[in-house]
Protein backbone atom coordinates (compact mmCIF):
# COMPACT_ATOMS: atom_id res chain seq x y z
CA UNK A 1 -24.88 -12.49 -20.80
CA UNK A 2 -25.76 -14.89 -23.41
CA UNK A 3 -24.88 -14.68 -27.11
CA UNK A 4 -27.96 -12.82 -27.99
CA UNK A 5 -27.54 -9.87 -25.48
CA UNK A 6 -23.81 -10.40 -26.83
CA UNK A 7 -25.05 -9.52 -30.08
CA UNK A 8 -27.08 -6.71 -29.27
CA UNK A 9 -24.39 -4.87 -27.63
CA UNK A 10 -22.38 -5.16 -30.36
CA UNK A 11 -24.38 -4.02 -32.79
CA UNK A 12 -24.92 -0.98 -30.34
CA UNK A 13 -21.05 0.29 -29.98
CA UNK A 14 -20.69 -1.12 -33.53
CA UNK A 15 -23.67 1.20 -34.54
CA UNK A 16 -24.55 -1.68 -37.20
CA UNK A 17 -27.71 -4.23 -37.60
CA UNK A 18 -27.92 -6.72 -35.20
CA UNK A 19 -27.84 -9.21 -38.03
CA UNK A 20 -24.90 -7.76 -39.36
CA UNK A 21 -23.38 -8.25 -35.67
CA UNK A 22 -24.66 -11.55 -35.17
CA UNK A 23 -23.18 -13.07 -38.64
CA UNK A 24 -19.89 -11.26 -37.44
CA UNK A 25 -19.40 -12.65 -33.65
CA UNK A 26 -20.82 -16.34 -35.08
CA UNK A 27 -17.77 -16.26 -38.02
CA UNK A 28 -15.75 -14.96 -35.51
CA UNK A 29 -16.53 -17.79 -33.16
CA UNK A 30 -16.15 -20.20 -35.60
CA UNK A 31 -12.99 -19.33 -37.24
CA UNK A 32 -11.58 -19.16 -33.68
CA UNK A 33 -12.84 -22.59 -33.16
CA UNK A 34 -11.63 -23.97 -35.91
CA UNK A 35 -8.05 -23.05 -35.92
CA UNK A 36 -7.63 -24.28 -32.12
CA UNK A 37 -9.56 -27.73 -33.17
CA UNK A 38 -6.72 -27.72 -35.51
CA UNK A 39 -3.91 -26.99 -32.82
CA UNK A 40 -3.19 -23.87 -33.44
CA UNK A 41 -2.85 -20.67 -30.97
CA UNK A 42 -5.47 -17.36 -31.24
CA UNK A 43 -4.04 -14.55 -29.51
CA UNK A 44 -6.29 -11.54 -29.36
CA UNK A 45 -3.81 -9.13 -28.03
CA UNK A 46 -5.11 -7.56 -24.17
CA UNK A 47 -7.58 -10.28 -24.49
CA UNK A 48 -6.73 -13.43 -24.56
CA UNK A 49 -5.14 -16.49 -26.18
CA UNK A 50 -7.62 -19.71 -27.20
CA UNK A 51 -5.31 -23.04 -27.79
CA UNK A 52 -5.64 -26.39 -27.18
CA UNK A 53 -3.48 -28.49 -24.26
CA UNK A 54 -2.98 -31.91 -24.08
CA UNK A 55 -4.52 -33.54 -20.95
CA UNK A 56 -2.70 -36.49 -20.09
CA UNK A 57 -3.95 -40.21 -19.25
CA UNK A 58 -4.72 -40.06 -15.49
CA UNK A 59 -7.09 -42.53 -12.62
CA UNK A 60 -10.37 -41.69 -11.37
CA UNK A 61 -13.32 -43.14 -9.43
CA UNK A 62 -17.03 -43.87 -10.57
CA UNK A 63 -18.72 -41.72 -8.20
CA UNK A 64 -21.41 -44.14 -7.93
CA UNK A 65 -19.44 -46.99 -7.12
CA UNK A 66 -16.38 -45.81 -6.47
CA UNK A 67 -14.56 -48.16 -8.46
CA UNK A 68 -11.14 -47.26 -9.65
CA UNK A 69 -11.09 -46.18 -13.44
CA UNK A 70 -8.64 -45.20 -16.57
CA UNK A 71 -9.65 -42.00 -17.85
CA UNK A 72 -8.12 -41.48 -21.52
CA UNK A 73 -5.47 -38.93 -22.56
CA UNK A 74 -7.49 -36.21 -24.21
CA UNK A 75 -7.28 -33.16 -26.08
CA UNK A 76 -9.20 -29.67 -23.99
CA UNK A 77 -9.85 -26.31 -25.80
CA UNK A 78 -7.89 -23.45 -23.16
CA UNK A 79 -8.59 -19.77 -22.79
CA UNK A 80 -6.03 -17.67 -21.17
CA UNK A 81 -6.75 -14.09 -20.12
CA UNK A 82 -4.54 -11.19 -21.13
CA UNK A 83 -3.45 -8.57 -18.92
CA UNK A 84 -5.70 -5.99 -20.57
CA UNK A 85 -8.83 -8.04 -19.15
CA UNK A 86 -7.27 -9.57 -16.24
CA UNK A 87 -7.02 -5.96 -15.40
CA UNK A 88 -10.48 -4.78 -16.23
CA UNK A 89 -12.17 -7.69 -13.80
CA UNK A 90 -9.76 -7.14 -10.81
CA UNK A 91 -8.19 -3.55 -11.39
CA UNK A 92 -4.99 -3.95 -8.98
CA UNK A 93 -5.15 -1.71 -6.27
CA UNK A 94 -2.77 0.97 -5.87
CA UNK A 95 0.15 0.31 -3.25
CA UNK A 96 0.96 3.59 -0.92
């Protein structure tokens, strides 16, 4: 599903335009990106969280030469599932 077919099913259950659902999901999106770009933690409760995580300084090879290489600490948006969708993708199966 891409972000067009995103918006068109939300405008369905929504029951509004799909330009009204568009310009919602895209300031969604963006406010969501913008408070992780600025380290903080969105939790959409039986979601998911969004934050950012620190990925530390680490060595690597050029795959075309396979010369030993830094690769630079770095800053990596994260998305954790909640349990609510965790649940939904891989329903946990009944022990008897």
């Amino acid at each position: 599903m891409n972000k067009g077919e995103l918006v068109d099913a939300v405008a369905e259950k929504a029951t509004v335009t799909k330009k009204q659902a568009d310009a919602v999901l895209s300031a969604a999106l963006e406010a969501i990106m913008e408070a992780v770009s600025e380290g903080d933690k969105v939790t959409l409760v039986g979601f998911g969280s969004f934050e950012s995580r620190e990925r530390k300084a680490r060595e690597g090879r050029n795959p075309k030469t396979g010369d030993k290489m830094e690769i630079p600490a770095t800053r990596v948006p994260a998305f954790s599932a909640g349990k609510l969708f965790k649940d939904r993708v891989a329903p946990a199966k009944n022990a008897e």
